[in-house]
Protein backbone atom coordinates (compact mmCIF):
# COMPACT_ATOMS: atom_id res chain seq x y z
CA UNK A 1 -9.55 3.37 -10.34
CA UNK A 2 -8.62 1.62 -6.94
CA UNK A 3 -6.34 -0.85 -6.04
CA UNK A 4 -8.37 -4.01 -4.62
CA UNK A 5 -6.31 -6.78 -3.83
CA UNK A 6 -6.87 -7.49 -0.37
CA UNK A 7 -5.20 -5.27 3.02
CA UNK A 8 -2.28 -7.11 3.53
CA UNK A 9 0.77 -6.94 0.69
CA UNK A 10 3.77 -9.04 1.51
CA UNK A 11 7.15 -8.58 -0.01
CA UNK A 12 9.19 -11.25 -1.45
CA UNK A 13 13.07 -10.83 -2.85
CA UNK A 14 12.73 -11.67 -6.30
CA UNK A 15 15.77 -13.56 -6.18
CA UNK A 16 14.23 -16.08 -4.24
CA UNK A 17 12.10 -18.01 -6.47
CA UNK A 18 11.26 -20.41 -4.09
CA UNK A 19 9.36 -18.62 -1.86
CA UNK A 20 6.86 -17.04 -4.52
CA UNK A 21 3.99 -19.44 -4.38
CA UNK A 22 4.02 -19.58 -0.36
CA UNK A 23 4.35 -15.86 0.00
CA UNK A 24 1.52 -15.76 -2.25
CA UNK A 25 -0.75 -18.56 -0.52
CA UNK A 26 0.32 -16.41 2.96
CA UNK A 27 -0.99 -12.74 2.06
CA UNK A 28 -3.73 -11.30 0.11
CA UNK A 29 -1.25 -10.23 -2.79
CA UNK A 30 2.85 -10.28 -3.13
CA UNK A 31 5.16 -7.81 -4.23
CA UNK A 32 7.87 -9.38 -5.99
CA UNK A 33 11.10 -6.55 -5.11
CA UNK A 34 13.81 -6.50 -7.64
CA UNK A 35 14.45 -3.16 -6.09
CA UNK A 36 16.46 -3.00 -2.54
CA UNK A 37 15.56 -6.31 -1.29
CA UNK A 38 18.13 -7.62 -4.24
CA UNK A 39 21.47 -7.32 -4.31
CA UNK A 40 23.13 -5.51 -7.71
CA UNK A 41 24.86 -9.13 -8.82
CA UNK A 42 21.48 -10.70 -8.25
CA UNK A 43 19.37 -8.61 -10.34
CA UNK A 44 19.62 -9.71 -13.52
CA UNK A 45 18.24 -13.49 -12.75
CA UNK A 46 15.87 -11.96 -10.12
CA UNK A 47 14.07 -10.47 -13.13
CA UNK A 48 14.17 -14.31 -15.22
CA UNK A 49 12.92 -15.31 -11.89
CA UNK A 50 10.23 -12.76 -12.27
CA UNK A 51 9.37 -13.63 -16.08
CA UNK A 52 9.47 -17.85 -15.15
CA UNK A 53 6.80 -16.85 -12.41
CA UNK A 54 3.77 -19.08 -12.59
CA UNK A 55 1.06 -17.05 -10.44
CA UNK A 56 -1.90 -15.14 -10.52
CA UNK A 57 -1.58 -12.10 -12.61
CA UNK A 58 -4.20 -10.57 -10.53
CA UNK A 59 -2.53 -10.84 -6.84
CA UNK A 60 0.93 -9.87 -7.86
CA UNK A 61 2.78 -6.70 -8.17
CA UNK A 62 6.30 -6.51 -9.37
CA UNK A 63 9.11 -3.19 -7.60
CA UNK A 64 10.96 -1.81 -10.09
CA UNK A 65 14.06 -0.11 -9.41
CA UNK A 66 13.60 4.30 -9.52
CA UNK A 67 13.21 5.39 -12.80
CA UNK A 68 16.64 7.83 -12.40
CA UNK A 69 18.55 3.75 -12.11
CA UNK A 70 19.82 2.31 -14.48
CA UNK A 71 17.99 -1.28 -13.83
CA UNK A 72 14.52 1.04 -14.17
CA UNK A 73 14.70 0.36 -18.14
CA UNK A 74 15.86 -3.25 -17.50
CA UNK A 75 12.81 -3.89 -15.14
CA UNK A 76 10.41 -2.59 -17.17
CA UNK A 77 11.76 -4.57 -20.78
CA UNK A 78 11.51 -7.59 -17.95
CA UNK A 79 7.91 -7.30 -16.45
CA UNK A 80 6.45 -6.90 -20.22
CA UNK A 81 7.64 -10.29 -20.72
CA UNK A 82 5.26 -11.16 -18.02
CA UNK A 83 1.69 -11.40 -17.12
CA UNK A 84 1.62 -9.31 -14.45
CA UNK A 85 0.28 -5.71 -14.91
CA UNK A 86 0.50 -4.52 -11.43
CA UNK A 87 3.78 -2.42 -11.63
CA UNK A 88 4.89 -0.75 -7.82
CA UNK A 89 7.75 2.05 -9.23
CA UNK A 90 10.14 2.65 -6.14
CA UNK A 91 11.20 6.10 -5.43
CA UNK A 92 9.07 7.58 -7.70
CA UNK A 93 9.69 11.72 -7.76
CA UNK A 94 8.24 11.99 -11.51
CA UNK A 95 5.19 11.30 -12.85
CA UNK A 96 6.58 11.47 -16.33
CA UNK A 97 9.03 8.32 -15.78
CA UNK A 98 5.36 6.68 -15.80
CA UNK A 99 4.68 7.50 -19.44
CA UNK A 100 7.20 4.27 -20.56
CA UNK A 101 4.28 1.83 -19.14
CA UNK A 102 1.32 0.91 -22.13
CA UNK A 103 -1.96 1.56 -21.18
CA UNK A 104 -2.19 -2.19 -19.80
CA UNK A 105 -0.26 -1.39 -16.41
CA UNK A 106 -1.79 0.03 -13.06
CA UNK A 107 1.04 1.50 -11.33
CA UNK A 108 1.25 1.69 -7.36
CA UNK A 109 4.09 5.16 -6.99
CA UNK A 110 6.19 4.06 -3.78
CA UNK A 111 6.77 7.57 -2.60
CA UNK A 112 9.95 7.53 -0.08
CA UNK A 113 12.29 10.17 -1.00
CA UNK A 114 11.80 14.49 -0.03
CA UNK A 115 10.79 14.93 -3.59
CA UNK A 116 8.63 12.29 -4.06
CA UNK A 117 6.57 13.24 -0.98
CA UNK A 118 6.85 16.28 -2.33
CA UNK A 119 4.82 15.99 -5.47
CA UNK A 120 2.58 13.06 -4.39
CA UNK A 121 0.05 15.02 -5.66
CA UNK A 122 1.02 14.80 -9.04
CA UNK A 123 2.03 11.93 -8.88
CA UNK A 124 -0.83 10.45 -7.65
CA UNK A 125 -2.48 12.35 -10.81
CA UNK A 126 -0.99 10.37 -13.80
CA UNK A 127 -3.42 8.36 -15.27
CA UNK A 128 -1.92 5.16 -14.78
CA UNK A 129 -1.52 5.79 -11.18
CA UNK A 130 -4.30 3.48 -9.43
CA UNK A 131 -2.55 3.88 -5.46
CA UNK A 132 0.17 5.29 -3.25
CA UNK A 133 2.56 4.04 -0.76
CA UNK A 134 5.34 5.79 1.77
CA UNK A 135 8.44 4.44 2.79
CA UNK A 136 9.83 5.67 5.94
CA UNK A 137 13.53 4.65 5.90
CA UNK A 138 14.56 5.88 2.34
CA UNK A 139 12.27 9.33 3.13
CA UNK A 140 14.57 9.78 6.36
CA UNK A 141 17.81 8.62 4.42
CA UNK A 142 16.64 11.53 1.38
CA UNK A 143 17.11 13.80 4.13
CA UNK A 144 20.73 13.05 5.88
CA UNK A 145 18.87 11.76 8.73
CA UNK A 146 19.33 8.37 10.40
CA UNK A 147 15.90 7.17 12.29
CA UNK A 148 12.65 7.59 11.17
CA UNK A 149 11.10 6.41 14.94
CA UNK A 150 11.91 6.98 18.12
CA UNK A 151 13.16 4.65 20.63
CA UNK A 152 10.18 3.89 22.04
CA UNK A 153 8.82 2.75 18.34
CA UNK A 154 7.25 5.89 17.22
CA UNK A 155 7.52 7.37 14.26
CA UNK A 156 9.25 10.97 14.44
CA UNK A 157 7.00 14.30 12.92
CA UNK A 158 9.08 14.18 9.58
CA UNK A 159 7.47 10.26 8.97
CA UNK A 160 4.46 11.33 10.29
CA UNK A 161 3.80 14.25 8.43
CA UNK A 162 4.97 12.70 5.05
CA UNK A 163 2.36 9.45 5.88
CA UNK A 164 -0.47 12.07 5.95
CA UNK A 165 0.84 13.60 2.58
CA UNK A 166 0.60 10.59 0.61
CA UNK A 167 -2.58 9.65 2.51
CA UNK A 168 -4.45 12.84 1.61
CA UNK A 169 -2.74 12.87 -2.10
CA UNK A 170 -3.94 9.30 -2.65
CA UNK A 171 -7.69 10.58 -1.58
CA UNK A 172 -7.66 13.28 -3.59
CA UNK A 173 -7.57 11.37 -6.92
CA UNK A 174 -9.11 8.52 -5.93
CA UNK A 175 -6.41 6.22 -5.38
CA UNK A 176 -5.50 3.60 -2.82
CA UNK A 177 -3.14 4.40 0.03
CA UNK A 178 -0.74 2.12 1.43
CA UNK A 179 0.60 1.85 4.59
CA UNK A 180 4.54 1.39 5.00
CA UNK A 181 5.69 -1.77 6.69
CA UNK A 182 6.56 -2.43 9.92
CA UNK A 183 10.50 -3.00 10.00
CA UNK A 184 10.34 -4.51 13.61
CA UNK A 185 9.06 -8.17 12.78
CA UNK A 186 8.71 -9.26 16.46
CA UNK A 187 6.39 -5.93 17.57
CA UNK A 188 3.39 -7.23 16.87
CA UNK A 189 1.57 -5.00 19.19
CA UNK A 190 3.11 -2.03 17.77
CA UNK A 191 2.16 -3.22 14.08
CA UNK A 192 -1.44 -3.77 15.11
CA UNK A 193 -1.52 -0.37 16.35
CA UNK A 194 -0.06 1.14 13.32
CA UNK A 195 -2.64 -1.07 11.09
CA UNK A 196 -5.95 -0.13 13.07
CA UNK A 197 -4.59 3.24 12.81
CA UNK A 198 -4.34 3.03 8.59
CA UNK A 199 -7.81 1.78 8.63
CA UNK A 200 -9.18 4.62 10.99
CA UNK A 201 -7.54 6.87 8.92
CA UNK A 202 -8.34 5.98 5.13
CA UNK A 203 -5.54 3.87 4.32
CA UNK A 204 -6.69 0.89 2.05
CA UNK A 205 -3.87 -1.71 2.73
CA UNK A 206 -0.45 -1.96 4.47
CA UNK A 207 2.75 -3.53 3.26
CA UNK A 208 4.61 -6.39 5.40
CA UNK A 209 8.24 -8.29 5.16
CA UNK A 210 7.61 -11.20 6.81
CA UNK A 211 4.49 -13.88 7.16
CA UNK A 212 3.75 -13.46 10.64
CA UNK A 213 2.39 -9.76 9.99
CA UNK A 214 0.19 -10.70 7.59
CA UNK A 215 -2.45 -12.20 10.07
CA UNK A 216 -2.18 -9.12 12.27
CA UNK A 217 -2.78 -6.84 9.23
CA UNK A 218 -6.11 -8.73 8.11
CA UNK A 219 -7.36 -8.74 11.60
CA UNK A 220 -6.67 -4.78 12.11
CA UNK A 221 -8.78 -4.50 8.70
CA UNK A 222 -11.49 -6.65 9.56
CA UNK A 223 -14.29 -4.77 11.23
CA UNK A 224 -15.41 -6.01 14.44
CA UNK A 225 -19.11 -7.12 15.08
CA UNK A 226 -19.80 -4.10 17.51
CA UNK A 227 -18.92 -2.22 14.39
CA UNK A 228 -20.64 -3.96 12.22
CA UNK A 229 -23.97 -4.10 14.10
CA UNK A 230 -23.43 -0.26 14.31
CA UNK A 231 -22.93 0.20 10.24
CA UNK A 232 -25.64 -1.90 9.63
CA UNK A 233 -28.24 -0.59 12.27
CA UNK A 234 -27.34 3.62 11.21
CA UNK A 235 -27.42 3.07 7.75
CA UNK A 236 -31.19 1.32 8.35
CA UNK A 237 -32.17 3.96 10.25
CA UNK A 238 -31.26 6.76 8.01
CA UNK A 239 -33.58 5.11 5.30
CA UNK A 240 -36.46 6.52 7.59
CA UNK A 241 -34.66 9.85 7.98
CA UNK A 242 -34.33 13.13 5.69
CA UNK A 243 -30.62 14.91 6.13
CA UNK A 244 -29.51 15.37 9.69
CA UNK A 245 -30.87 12.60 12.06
CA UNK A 246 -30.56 11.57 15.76
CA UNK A 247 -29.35 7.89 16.57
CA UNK A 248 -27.96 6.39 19.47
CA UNK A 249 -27.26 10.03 21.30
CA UNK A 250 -25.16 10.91 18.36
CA UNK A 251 -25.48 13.34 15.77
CA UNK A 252 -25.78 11.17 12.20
CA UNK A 253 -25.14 13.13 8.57
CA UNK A 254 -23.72 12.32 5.38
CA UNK A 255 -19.69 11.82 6.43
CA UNK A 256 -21.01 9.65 9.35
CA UNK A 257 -22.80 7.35 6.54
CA UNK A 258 -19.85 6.87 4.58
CA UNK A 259 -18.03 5.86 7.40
CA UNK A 260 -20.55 3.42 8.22
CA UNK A 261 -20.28 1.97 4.45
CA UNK A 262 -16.78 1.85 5.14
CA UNK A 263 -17.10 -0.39 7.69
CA UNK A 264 -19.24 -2.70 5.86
CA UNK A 265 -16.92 -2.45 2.85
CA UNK A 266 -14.20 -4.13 4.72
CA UNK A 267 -16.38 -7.26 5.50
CA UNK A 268 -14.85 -10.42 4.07
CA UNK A 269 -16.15 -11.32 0.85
């Protein structure tokens, strides 16, 4: 199964009750984070604040703290109090942590440590695993290092390489991949390049911290109407054709098709 809740995933601190409904009403679904965007003092009414929540079940996920914490057990007792079903486990490096959740929860593995990226594989492969995400600032941390980019805003080989390793473990079982967020809120241009890039590449949404990325995201998603004219028009003609075809100079098989449905797949409902 595949996460579908819309490209663009805002966090919220769940220790800040107030903001809940507008971060909701902002972004296509909200991650309320009892995990690092809370401080340890704050946690235990972040997670009443979590089980008071009046929103929809189906746009919300709830961060837990890592399974090796201690607030992992605390987080989980919490979020069955709840509606919400839609469980994002941070620093997951163990599929087996997963086994606590009932059959009722979809779990999205946040993998941002060495190990983790590691075994995204198998992680990816529990069966209550329904997408994967990479952090780049705890990954880099895992390691002893201290930047995860460059100065000029680009990520560094180590990111890079890890961001194709969750990508390709989230394809491989049929899960959804999501992109990390963009830490520098005013870079807009840089976050609209990382975004087009995610959907070029496979990636099914991308993570934000702060409102004004959310409009960038969705627009990055959205196919344009050149490429939508395109889907539209190769997928016609290949209704005419039998296997390898000719259209528009270009060489059309199979993969090129599926691209083409991607494109249409991303169409606003």
């Amino acid at each position: 199964m595949t996460l579908s809740m819309g490209p663009a995933l805002l966090f919220c601190p769940a220790d800040r009750p107030e903001r809940f409904a507008g971060a909701l009403q902002k972004a296509d679904a909200v991650i309320l984070d009892l995990e690092d965007a809370v401080l340890p003092d704050a946690k235990a009414q972040a997670r009443e604040n979590i089980v008071a929540a009046e929103l929809d079940p189906a746009r919300v996920i709830v961060r837990v703290n890592a399974p090796s914490t201690a607030g992992f057990a605390l987080d989980v007792e919490a979020v069955r109090r709840t509606p919400f079903h839609t469980v994002m486990v941070a620093k997951s490096e163990d599929p087996r942590a997963f086994d606590v959740f009932g059959d009722e929860y979809e779990l999205i593995a946040l993998c941002e440590t060495a190990r983790g990226v590691h075994r995204a594989g198998e992680i990816a492969a529990h069966e209550r695993t329904v997408a994967l995400m990479w952090g780049a600032e705890d990954l880099v941390a895992s390691l002893g290092g201290t930047a995860s980019r460059f100065p000029d805003g680009r990520y560094r080989d180590v990111a890079r390489t890890a961001r194709s390793q969750v990508l390709l473990a989230a394809g491989a079982y049929a899960c959804t991949a999501i992109d990390a967020v963009h830490l520098d809120i005013a870079d807009l241009g840089g976050l609209a390049a990382e975004a087009a890039d995610a959907v070029a590449s496979g990636f099914g949404a991308t993570a934000c911290i702060h409102p004004s990325q959310v409009a960038v995201i969705r627009d990055a998603y959205r196919p344009d109407e050149t490429a939508v004219r395109w889907a539209r028009a190769v997928l016609q003609a290949a209704d005419g054709e039998r296997g390898v075809f000719r259209f528009e100079g270009r060489m059309i098989d199979e993969p090129v098709l599926r691209h083409a449905r991607a494109v249409l797949d991303r169409l606003d409902p």
